[in-house]
Each structure stands twice: as C-alpha cells, then as structure tokens.
N, C-alpha and C. Protein backbone atom coordinates (compact mmCIF):
# COMPACT_ATOMS: atom_id res chain seq x y z
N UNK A 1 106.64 143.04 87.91
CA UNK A 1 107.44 142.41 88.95
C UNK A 1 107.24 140.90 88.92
N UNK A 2 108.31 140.19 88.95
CA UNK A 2 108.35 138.80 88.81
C UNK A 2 107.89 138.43 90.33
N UNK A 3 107.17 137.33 90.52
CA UNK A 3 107.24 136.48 91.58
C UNK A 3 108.81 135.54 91.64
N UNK A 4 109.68 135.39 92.83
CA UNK A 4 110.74 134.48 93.33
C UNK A 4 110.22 133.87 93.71
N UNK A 5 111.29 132.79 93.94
CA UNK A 5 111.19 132.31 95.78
C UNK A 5 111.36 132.96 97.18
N UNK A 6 111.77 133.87 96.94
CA UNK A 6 111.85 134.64 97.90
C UNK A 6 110.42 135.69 98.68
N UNK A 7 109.95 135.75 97.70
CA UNK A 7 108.75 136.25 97.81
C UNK A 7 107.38 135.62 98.60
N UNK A 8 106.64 135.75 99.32
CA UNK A 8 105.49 135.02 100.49
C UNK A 8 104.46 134.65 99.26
N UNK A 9 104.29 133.73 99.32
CA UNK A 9 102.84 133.28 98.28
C UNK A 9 103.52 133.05 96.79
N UNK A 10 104.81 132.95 96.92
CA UNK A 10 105.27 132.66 95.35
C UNK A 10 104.85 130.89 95.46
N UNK A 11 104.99 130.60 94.01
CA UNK A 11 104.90 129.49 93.53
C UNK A 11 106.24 128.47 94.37
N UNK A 12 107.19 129.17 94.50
CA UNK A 12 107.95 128.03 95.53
C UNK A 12 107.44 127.79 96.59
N UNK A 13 106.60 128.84 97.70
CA UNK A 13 105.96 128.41 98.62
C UNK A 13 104.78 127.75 98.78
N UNK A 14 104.06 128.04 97.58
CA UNK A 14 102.60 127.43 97.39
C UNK A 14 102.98 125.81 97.50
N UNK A 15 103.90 125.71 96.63
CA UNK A 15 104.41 124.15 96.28
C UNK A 15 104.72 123.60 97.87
N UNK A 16 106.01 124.14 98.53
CA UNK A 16 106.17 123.44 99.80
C UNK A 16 105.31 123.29 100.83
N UNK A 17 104.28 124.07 100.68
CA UNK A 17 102.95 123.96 101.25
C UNK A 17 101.70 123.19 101.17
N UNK A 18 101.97 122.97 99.47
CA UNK A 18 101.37 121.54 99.37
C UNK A 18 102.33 120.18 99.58
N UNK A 19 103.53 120.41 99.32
CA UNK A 19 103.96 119.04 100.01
C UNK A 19 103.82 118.57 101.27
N UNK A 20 103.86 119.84 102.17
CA UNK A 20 103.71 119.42 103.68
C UNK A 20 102.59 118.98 104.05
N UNK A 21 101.40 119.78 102.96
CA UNK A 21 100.32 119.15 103.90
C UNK A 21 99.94 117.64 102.93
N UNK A 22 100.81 117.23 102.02
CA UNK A 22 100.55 115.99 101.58
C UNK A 22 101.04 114.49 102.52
N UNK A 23 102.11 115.43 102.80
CA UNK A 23 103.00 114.83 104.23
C UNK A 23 102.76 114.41 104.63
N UNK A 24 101.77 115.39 105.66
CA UNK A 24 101.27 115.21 107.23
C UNK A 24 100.27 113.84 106.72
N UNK A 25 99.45 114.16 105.24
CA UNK A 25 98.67 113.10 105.33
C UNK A 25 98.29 111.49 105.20
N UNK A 26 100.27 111.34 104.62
CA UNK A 26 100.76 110.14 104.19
C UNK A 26 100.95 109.71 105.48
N UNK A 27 101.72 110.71 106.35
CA UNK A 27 102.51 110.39 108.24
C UNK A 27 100.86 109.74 108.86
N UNK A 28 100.01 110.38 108.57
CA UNK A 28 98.30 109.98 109.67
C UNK A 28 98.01 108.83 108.59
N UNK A 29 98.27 108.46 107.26
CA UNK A 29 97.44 107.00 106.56
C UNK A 29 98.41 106.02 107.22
N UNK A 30 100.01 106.22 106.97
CA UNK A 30 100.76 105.37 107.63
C UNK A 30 100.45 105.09 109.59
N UNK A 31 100.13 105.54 110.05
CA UNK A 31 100.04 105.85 111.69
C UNK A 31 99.02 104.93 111.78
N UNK A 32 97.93 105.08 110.96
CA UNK A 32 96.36 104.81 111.37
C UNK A 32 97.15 103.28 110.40
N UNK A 33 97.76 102.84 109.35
CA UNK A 33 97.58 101.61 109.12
C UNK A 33 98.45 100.97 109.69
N UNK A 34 99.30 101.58 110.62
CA UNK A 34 100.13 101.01 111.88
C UNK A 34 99.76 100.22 113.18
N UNK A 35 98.37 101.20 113.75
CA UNK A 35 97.59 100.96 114.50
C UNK A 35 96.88 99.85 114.09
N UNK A 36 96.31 99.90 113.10
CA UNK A 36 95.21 98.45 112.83
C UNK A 36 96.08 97.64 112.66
N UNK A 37 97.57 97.32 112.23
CA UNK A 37 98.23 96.09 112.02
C UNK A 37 98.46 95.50 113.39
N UNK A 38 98.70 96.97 114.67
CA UNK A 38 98.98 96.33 115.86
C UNK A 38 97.74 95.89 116.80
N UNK A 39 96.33 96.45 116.08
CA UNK A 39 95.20 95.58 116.54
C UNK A 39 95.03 94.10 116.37
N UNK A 40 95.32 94.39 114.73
CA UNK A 40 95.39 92.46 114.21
C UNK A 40 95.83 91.17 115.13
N UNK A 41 97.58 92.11 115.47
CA UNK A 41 98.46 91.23 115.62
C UNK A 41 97.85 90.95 116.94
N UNK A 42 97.59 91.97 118.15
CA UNK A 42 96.74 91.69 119.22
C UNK A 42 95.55 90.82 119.23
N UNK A 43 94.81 90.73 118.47
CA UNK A 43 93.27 89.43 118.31
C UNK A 43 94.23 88.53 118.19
N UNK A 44 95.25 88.36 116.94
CA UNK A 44 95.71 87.22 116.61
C UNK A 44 96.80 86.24 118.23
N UNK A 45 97.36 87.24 118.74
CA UNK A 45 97.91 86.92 119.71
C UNK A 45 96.85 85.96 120.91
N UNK A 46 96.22 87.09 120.84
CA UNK A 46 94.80 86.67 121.74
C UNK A 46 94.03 84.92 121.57
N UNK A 47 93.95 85.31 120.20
CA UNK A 47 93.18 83.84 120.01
C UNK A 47 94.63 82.60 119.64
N UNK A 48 95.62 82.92 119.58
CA UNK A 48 96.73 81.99 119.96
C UNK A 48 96.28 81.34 121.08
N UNK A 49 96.56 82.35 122.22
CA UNK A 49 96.28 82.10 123.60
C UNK A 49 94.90 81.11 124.34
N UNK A 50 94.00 81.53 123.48
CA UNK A 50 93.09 81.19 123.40
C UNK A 50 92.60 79.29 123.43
N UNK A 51 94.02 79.12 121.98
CA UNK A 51 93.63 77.68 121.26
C UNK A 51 94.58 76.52 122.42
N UNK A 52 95.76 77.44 122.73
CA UNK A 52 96.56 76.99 123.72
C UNK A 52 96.09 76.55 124.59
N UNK A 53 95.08 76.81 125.47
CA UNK A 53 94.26 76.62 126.78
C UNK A 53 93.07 75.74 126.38
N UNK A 54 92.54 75.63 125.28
CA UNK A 54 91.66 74.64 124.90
C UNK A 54 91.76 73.03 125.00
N UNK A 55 91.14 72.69 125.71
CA UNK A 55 91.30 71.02 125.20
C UNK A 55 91.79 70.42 124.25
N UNK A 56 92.63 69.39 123.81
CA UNK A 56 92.64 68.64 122.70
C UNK A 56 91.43 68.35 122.30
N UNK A 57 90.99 67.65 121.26
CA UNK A 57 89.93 67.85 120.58
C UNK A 57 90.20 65.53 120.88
N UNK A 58 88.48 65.21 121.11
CA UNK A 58 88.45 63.89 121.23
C UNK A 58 88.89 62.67 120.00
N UNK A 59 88.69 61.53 120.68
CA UNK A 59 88.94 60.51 119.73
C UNK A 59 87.94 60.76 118.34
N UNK A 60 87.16 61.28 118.61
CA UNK A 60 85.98 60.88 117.56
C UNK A 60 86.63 62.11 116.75
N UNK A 61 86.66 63.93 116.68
CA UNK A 61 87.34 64.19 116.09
C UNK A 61 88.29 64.24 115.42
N UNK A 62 89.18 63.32 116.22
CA UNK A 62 90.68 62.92 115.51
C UNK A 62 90.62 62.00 114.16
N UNK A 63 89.44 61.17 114.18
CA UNK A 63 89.12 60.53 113.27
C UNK A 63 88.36 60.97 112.63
C-alpha cells in the first residue's frame, strides 16, 4: 500500500507540519525582533527628550 496525501502521517502531512511549525517560529523571531526595535526606539525617544530639557552647554564648551 502506497502512502498519499490523503493518508494521516503521509509525507504530505509530515511536510505541512514542519512548515507550520517553522512558521510559528519565524512569526515569534519576527515579534520578539519587533519588540526590541520598539524598545530602542523608546530609550531613543526618551533620551531625545532628555537632551531637549538640558541646558545649553557654556561659553567655555562652545569653545
């Protein structure tokens, strides 16, 4: 008896079963390097804010 696709545990399903769970794991690397870009951009925002509210810097620095 041949294995199909039609068949539970054939080689067509084994396969879509590894794609999905290759999937899911590209969807959680992309997610998680989503999150840290929107941490970045948050510090970076932050210390914008930061330089904004700071004093100018004196004569003696300027020179």
């Amino acid at each position: 008896m041949q294995s199909g696709p039609s068949e539970p545990g054939g080689p067509v399903t084994q396969r879509t079963q590894s794609l999905a769970a290759s999937d899911t794991r590209g969807k959680h690397r992309i997610q998680a390097e989503l999150k840290r870009l929107e941490q970045e951009a948050r510090f970076l925002e932050d210390e914008l804010e930061h330089l904004e509210k700071t004093d100018k810097s004196s004569a003696t620095c300027n020179e």
